[in-house]
N, C-alpha and C. Protein backbone atom coordinates (compact mmCIF):
# COMPACT_ATOMS: atom_id res chain seq x y z
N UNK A 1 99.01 -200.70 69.67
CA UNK A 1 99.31 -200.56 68.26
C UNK A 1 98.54 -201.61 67.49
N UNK A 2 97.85 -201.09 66.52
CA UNK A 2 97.20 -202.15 66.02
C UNK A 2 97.88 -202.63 65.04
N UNK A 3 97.24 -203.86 64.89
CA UNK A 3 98.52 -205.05 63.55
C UNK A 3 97.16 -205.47 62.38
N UNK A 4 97.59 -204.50 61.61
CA UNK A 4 97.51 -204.90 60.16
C UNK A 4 97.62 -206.23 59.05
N UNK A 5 96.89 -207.06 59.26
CA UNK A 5 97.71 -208.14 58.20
C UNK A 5 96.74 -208.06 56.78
N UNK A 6 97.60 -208.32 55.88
CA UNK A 6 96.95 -208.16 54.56
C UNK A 6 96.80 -209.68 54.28
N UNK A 7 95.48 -209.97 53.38
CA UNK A 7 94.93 -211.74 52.98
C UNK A 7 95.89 -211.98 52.42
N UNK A 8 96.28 -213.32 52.47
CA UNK A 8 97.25 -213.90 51.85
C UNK A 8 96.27 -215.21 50.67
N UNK A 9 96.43 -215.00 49.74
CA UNK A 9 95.89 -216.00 48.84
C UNK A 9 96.31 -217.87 48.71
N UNK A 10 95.48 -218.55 49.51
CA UNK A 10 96.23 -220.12 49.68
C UNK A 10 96.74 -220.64 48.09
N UNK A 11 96.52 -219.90 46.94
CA UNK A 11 96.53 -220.55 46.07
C UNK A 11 97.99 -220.73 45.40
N UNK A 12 98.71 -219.74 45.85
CA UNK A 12 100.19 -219.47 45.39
C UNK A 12 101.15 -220.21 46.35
N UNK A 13 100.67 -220.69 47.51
CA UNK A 13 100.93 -222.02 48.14
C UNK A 13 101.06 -223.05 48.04
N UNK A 14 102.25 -223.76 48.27
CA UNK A 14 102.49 -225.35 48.54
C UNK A 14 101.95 -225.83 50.02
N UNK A 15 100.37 -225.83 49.93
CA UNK A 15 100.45 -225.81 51.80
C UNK A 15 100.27 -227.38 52.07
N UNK A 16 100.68 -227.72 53.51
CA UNK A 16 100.34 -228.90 53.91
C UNK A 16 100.03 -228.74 55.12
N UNK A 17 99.13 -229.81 55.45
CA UNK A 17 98.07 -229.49 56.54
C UNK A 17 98.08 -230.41 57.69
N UNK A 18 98.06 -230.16 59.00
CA UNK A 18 98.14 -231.26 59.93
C UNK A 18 97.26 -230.94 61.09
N UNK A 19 96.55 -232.15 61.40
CA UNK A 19 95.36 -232.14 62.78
C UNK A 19 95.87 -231.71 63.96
N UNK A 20 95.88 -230.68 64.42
CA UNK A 20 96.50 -230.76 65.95
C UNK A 20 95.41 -231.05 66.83
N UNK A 21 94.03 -231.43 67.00
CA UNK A 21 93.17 -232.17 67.62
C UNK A 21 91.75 -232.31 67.13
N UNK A 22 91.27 -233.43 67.82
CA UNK A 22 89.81 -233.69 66.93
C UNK A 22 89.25 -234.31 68.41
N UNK A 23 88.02 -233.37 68.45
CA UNK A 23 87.07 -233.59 69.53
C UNK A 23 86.03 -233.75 69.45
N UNK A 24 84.97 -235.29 70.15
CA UNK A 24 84.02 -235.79 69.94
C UNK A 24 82.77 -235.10 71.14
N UNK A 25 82.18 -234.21 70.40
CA UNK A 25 80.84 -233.71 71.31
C UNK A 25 79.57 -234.24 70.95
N UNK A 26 78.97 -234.15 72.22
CA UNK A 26 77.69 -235.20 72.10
C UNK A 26 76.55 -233.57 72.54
N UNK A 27 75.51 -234.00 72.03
CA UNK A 27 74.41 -232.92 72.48
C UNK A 27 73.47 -233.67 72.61
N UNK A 28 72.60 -233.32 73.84
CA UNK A 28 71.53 -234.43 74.49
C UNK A 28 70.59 -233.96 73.99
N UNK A 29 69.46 -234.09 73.01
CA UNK A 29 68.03 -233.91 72.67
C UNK A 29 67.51 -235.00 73.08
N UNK A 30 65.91 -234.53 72.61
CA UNK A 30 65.26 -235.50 73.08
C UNK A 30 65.03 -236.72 72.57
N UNK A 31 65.17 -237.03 71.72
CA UNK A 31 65.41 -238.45 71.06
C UNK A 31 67.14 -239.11 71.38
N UNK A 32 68.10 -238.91 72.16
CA UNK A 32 68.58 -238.84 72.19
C UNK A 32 69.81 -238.27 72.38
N UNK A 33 71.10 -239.19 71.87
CA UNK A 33 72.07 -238.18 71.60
C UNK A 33 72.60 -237.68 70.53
N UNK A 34 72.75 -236.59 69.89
CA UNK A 34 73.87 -236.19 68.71
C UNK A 34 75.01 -236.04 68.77
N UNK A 35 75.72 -236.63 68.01
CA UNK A 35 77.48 -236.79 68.09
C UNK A 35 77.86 -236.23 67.02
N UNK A 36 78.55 -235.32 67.33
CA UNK A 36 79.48 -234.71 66.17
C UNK A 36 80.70 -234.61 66.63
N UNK A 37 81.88 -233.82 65.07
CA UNK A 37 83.16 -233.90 65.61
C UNK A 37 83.70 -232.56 65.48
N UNK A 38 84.63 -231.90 66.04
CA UNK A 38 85.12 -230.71 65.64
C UNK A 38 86.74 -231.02 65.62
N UNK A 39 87.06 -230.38 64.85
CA UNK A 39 89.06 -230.83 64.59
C UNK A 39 89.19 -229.15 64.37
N UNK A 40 90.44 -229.64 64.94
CA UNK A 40 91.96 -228.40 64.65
C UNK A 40 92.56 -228.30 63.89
N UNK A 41 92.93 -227.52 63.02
CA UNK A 41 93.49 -227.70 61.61
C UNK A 41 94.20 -226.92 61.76
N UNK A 42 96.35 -227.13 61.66
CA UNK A 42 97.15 -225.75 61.36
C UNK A 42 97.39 -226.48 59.68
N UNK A 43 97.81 -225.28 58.86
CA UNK A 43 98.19 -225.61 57.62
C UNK A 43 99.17 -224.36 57.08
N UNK A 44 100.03 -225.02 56.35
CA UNK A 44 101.42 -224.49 56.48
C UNK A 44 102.13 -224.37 55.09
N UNK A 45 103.11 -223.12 55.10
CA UNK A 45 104.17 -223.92 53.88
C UNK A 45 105.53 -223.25 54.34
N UNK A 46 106.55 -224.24 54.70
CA UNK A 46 107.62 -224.15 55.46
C UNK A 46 108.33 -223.30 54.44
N UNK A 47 108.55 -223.63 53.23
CA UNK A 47 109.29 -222.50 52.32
C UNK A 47 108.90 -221.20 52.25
N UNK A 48 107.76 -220.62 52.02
CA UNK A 48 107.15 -219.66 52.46
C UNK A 48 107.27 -218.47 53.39
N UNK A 49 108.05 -219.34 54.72
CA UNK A 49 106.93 -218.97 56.04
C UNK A 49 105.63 -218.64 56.47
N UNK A 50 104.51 -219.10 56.15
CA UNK A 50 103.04 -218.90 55.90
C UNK A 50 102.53 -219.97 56.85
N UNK A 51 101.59 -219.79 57.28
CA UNK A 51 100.98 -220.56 58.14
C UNK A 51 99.66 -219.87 58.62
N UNK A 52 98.35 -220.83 58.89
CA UNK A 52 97.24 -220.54 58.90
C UNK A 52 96.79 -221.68 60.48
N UNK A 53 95.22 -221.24 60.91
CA UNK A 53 95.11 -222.50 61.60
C UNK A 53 93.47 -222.15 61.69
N UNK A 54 92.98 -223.50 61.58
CA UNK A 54 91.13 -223.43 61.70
C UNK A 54 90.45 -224.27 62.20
N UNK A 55 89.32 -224.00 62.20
CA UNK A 55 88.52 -225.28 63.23
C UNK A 55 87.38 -225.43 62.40
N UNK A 56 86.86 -227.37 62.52
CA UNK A 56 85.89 -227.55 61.60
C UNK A 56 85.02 -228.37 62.80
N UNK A 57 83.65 -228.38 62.06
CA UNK A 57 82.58 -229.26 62.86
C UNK A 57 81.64 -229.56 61.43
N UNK A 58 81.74 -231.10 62.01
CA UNK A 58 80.38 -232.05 61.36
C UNK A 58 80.37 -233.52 62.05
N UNK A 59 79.43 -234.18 61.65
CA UNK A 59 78.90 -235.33 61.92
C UNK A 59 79.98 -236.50 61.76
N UNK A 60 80.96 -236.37 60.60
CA UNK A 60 82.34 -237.03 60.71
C UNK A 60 83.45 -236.66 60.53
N UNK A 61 84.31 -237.41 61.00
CA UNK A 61 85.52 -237.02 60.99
C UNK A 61 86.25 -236.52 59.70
N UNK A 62 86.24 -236.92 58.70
CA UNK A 62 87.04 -236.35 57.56
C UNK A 62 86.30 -234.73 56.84
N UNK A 63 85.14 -234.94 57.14
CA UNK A 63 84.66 -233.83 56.93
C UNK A 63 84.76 -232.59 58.04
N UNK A 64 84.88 -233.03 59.00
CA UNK A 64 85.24 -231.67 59.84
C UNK A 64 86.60 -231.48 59.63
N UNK A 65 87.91 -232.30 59.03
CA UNK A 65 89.27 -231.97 58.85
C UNK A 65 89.30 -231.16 57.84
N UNK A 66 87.90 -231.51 56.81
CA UNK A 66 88.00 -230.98 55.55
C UNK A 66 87.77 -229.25 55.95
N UNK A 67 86.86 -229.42 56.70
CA UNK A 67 86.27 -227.91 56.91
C UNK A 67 87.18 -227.05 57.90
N UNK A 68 87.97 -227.49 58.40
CA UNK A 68 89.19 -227.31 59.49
C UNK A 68 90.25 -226.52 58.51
N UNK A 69 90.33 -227.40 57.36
CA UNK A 69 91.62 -227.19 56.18
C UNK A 69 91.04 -225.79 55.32
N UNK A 70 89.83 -225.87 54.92
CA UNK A 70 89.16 -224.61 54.55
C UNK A 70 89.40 -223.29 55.31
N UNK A 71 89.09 -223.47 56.73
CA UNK A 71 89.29 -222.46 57.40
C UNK A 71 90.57 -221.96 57.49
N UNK A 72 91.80 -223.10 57.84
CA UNK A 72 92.80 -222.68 57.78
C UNK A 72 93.25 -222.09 56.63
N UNK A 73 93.00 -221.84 55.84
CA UNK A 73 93.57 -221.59 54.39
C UNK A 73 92.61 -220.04 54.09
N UNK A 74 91.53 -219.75 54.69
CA UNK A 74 91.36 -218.39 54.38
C UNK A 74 92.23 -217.37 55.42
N UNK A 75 92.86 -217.94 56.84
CA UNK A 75 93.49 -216.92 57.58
C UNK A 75 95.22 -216.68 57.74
N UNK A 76 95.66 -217.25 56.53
CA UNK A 76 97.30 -217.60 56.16
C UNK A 76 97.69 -216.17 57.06
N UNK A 77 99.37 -216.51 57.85
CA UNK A 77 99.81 -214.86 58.23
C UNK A 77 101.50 -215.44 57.83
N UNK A 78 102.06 -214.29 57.28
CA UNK A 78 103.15 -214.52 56.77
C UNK A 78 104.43 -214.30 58.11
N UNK A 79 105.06 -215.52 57.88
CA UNK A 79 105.85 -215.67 59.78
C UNK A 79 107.75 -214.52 59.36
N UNK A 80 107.63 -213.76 60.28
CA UNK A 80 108.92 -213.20 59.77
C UNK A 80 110.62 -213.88 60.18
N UNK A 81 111.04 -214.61 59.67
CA UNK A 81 111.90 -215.28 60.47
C UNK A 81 113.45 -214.58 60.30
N UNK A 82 114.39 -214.63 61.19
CA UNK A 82 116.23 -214.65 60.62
C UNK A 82 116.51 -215.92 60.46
N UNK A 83 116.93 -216.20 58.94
CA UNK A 83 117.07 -217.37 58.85
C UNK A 83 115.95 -218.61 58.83
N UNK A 84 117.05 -219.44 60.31
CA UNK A 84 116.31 -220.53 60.53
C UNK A 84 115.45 -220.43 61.68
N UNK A 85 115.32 -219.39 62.50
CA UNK A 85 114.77 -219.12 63.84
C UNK A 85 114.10 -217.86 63.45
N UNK A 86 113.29 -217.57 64.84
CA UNK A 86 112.37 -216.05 64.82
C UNK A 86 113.55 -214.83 65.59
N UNK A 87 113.55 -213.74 65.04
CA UNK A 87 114.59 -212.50 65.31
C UNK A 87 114.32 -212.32 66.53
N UNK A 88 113.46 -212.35 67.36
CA UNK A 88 113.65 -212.14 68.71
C UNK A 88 112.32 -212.73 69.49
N UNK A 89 112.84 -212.33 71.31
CA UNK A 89 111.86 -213.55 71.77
C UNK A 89 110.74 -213.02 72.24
N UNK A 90 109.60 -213.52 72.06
CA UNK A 90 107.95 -212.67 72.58
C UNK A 90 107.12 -213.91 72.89
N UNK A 91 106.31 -213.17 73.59
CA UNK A 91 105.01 -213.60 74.38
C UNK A 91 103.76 -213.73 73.64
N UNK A 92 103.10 -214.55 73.73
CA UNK A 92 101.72 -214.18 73.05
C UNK A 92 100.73 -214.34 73.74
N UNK A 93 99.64 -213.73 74.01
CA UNK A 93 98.15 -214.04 75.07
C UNK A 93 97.26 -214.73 74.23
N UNK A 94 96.54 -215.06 74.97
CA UNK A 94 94.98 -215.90 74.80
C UNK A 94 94.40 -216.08 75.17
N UNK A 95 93.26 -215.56 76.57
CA UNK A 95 92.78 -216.01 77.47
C UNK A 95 93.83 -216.49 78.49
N UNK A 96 93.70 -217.93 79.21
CA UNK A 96 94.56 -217.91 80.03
C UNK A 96 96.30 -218.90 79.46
N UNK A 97 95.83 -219.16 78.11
CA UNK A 97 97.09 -219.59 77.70
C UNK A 97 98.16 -218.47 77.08
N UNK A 98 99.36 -218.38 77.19
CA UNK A 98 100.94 -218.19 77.23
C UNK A 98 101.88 -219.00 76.55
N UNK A 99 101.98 -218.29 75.31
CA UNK A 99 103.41 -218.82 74.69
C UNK A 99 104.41 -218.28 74.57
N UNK A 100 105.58 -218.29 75.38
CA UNK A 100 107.03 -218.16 74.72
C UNK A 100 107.88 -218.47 73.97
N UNK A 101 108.05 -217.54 72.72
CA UNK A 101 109.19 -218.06 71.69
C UNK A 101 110.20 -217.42 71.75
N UNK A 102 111.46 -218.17 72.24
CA UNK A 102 113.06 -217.65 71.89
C UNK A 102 113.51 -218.10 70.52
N UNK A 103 114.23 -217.51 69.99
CA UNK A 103 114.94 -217.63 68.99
C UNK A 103 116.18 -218.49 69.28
N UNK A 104 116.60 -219.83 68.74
CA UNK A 104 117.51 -220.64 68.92
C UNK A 104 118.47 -220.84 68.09
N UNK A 105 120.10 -221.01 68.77
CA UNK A 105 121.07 -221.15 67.66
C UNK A 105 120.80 -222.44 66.64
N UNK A 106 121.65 -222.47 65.73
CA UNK A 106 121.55 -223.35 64.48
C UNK A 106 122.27 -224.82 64.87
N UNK A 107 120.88 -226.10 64.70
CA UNK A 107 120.94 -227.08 64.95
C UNK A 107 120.17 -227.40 66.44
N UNK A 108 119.46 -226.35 67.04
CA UNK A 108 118.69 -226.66 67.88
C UNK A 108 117.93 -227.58 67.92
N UNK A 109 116.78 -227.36 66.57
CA UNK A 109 115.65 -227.89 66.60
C UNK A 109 113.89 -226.89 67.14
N UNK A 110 113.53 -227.70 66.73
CA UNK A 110 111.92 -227.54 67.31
C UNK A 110 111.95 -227.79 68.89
N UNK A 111 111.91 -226.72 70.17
CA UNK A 111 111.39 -227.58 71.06
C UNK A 111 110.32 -227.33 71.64
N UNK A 112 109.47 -228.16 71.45
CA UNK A 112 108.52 -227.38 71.90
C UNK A 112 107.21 -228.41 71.55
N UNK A 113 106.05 -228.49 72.54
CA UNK A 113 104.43 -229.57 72.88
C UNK A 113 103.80 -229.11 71.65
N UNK A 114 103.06 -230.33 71.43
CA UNK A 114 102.37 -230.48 70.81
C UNK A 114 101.67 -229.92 69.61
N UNK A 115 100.61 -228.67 70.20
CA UNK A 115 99.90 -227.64 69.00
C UNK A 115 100.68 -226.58 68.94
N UNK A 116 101.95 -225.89 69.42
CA UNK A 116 102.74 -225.35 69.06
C UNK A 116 103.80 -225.83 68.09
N UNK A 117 104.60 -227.18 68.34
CA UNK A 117 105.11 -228.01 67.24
C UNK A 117 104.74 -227.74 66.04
N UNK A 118 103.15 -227.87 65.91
CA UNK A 118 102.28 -228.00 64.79
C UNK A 118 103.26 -226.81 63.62
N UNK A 119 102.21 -225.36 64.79
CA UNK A 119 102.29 -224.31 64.28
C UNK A 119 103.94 -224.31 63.76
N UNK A 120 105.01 -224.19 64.86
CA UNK A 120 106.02 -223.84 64.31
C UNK A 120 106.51 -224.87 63.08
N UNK A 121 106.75 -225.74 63.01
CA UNK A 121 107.09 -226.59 61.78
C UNK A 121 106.30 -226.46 60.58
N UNK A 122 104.91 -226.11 60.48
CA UNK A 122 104.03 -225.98 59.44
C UNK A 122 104.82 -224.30 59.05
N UNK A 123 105.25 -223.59 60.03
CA UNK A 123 105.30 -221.86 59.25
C UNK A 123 106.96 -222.05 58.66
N UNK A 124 107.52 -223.06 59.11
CA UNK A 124 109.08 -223.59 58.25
C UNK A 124 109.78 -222.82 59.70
N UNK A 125 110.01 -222.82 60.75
CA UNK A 125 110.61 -222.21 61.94
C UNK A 125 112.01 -223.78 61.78
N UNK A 126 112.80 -223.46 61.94
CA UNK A 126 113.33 -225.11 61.93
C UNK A 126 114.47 -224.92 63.65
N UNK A 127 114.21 -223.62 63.84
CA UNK A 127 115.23 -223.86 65.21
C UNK A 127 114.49 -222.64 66.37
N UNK A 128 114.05 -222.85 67.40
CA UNK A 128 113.75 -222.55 68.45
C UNK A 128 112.85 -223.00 69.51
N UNK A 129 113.06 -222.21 70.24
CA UNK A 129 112.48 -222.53 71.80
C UNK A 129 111.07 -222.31 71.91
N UNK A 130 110.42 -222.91 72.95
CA UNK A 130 109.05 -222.55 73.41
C UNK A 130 108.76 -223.29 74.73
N UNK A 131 108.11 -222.30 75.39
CA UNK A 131 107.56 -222.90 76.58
C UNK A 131 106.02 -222.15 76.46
N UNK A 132 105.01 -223.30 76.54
CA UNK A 132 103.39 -222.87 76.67
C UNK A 132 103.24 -222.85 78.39
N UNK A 133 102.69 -221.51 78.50
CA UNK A 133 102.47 -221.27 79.92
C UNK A 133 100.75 -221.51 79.79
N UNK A 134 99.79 -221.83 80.82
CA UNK A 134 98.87 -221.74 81.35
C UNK A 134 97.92 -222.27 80.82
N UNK A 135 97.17 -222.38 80.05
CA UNK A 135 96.39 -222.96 79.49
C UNK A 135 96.56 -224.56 78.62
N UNK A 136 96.41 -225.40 78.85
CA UNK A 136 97.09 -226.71 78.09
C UNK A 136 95.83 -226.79 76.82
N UNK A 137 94.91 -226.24 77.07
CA UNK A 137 93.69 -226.11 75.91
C UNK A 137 94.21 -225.59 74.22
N UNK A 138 94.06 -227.04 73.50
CA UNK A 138 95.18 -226.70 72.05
C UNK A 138 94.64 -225.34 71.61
N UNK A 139 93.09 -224.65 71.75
CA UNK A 139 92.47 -223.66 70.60
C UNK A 139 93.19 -222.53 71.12
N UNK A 140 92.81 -222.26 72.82
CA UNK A 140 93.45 -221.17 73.41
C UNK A 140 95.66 -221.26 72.74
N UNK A 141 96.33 -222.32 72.91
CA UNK A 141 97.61 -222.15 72.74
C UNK A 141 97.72 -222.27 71.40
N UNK A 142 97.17 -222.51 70.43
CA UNK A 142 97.03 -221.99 69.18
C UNK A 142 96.92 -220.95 68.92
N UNK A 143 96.19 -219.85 69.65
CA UNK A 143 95.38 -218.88 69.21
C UNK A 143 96.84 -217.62 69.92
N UNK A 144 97.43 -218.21 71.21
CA UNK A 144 98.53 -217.43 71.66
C UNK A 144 99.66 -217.28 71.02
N UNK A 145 100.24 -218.55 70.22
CA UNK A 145 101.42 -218.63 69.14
C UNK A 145 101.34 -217.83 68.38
N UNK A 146 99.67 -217.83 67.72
CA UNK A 146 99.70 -216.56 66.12
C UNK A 146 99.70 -215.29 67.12
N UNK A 147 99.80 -215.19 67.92
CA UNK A 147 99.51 -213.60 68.61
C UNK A 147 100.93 -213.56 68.78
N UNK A 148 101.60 -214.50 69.49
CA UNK A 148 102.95 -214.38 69.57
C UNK A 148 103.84 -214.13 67.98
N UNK A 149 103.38 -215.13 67.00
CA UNK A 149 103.96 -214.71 65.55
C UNK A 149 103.94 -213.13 64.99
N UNK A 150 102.37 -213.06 65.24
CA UNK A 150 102.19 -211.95 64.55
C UNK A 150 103.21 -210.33 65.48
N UNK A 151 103.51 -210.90 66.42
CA UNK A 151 104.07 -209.35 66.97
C UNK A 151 105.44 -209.49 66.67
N UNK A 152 106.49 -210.27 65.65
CA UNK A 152 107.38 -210.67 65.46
C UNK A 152 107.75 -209.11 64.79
N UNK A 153 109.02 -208.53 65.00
CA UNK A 153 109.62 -207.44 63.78
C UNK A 153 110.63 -207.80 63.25
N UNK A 154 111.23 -207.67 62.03
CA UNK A 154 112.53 -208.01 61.58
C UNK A 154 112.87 -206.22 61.82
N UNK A 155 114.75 -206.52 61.29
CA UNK A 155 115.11 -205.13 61.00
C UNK A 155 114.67 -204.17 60.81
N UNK A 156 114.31 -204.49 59.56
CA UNK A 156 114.34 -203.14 58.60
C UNK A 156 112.85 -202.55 59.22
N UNK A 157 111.69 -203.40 59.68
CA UNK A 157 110.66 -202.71 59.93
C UNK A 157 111.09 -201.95 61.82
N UNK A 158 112.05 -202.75 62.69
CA UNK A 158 111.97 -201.96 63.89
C UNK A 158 112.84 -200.43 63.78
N UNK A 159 113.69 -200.54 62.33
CA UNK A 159 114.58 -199.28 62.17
C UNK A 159 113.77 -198.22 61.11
N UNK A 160 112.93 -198.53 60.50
CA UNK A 160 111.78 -197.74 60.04
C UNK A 160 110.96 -197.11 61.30
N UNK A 161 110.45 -197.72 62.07
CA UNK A 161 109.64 -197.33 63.54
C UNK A 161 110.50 -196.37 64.31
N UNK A 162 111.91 -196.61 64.19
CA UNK A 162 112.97 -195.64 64.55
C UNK A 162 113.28 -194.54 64.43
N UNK A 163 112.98 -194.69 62.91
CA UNK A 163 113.95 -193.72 61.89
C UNK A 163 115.02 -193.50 61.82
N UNK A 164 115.73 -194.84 61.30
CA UNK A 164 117.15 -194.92 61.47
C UNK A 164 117.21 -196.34 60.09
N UNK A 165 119.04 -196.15 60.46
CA UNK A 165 119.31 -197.26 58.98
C UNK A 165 118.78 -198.42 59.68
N UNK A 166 118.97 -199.41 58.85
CA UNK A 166 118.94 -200.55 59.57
C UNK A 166 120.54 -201.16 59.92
N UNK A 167 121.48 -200.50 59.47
CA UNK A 167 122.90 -200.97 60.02
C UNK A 167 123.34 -200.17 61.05
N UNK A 168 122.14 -198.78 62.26
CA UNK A 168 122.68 -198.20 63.08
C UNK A 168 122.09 -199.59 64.33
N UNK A 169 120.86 -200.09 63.44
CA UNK A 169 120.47 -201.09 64.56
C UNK A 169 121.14 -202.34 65.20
């Protein structure tokens, strides 16, 4: 089934933005070496549920965050939540990384490493589970969370797919 997402405009956003990694690559020419940087950028607005994530490269560091924050902000996906948690629990792929999100009762918390943290607290998630299977590589388990987000359904859209109320569901 293919998934549809419509652009979301960063501008009607309160977003805020956080590094989930910044990596120093060197390229050997012949005069040397060239060093540049590339960073991870998720960017978020917890009221919302909206959340984006991008990757930047240049010669320094604030400028590849800058270009990180750019990117993130043209691929916003709107997170469907109940409440304070996600309506039910899914998988997301990526190559060889694996994320699991359960939906957690109220006062759980966030649990959950590192570039997933990111993601879930930047999209306003304030209670559930996660376990990252296989890949510890932040781009790949970044890239599995939004796969995991995006296959999220609330109600009314799995009782539409039905054809039914949403109070037979």
């Amino acid at each position: 089934m293919a998934i549809s997402k419509k652009k979301l405009d960063a501008g009607h956003f309160n977003l805020k933005d956080q590094v989930v990694s910044i990596n120093r690559v060197t390229k050997v020419v012949k005069g040397g070496k060239n060093m540049s940087f590339a960073a991870l950028v998720v960017v978020g607005d917890p009221g919302a549920a909206v959340v984006g994530y991008g990757s930047g490269k240049a010669k320094e560091v604030p400028q590849a965050i800058r270009k990180g924050i750019e990117a993130a902000k043209k691929n916003l996906i709107h997170v469907k939540l109940n409440e304070t948690t996600i309506p039910h629990q899914v998988l997301g792929r990526f190559g060889s990384g694996h994320v699991l999100l359960k939906p957690a009762p109220e006062g759980t918390g966030v649990i959950a490493g590192g570039a997933v943290r990111a993601v879930m607290t930047s999209a306003g998630v304030q209670n559930v589970l996660t376990k990252s299977l296989g890949s510890a590589n932040p781009h790949n388990v970044i890239k599995a969370t939004f796969d995991a987000l995006l296959q999220l359904r609330d109600r009314a859209e799995v009782a539409a797919l039905r054809g039914k109320q949403v109070q037979e569901i």
